[in-house]
C-alpha atoms as a PDB file:
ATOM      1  CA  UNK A   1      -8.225  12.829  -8.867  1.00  0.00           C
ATOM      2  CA  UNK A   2     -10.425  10.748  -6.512  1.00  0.00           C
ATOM      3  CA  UNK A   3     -10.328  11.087  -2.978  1.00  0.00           C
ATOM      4  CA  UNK A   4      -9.276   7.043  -2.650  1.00  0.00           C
ATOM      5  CA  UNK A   5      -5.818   7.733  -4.474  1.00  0.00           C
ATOM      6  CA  UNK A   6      -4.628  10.563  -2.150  1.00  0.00           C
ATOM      7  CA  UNK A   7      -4.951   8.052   0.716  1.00  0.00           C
ATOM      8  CA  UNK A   8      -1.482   6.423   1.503  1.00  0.00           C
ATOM      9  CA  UNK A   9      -1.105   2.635   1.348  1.00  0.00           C
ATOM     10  CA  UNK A  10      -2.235   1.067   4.568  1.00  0.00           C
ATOM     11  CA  UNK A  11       0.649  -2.163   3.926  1.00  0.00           C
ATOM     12  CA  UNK A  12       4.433  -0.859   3.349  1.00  0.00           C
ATOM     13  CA  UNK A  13       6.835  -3.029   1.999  1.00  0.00           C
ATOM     14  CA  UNK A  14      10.190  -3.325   4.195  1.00  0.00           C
ATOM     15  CA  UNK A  15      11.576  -0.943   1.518  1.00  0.00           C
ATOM     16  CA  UNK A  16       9.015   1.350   2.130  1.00  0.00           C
ATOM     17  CA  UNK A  17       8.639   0.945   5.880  1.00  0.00           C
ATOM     18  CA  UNK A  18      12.650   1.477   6.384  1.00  0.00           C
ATOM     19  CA  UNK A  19      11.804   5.281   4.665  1.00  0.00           C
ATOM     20  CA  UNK A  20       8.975   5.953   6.982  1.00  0.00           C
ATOM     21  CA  UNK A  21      10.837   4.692   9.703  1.00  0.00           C
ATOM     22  CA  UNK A  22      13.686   6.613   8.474  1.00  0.00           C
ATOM     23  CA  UNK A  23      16.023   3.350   8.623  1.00  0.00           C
ATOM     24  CA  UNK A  24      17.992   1.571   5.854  1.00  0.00           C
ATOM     25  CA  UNK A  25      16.952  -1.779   5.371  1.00  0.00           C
ATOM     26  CA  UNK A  26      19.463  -3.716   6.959  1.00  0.00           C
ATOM     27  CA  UNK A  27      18.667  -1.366   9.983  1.00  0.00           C
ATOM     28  CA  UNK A  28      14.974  -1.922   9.418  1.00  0.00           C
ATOM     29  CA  UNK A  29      15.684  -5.826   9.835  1.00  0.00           C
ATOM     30  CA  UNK A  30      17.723  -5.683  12.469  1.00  0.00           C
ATOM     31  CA  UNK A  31      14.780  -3.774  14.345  1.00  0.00           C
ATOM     32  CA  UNK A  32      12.243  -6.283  13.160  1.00  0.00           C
ATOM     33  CA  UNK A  33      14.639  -9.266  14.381  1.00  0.00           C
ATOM     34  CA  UNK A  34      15.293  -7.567  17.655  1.00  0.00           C
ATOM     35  CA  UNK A  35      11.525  -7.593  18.569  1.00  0.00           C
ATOM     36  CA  UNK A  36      11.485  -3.480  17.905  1.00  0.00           C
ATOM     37  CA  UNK A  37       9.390  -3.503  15.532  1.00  0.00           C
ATOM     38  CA  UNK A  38       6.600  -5.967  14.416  1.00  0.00           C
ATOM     39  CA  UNK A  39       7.341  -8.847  11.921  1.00  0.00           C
ATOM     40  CA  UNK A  40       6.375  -8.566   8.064  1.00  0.00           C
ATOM     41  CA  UNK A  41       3.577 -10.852   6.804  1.00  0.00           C
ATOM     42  CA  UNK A  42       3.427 -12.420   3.331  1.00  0.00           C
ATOM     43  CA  UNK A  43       0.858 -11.395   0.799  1.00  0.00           C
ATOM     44  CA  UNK A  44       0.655 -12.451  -2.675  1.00  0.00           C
ATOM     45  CA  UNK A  45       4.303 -13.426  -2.301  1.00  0.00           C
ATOM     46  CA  UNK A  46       5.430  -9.546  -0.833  1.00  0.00           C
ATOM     47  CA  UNK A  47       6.468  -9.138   2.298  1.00  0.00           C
ATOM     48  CA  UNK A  48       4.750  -6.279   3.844  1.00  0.00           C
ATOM     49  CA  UNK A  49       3.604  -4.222   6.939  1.00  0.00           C
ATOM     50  CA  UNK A  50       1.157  -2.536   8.256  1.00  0.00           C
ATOM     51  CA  UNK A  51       1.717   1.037   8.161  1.00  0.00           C
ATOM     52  CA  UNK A  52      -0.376   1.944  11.766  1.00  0.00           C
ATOM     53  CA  UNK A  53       1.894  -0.795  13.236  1.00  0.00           C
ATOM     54  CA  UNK A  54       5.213   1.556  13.039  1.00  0.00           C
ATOM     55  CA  UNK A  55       3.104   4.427  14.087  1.00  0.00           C
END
């Protein structure tokens, strides 16, 4: 196994960032729309976030 695919993904999707935030979803977005946490950004039509920005 190479040494790039034990690296966690750097972008989480909101799915993936409620878990490491350890939030459901609709907690998760209630966060992001309350300013708590930083808004999601589009790529390739996914909404995603940066993993260092919930750290």
């Amino acid at each position: 196994m190479s040494d790039e695919s034990k690296l966690a993904p750097r972008l989480l999707t909101r799915r993936q960032a409620a878990a490491y935030c350890g939030a459901s979803i609709p907690t998760f977005n209630k966060w992001v729309l309350a300013g708590v946490l930083p808004q999601s950004v589009s790529i390739t039509n996914r909404w995603v976030v940066s993993r260092s920005t919930l750290s």
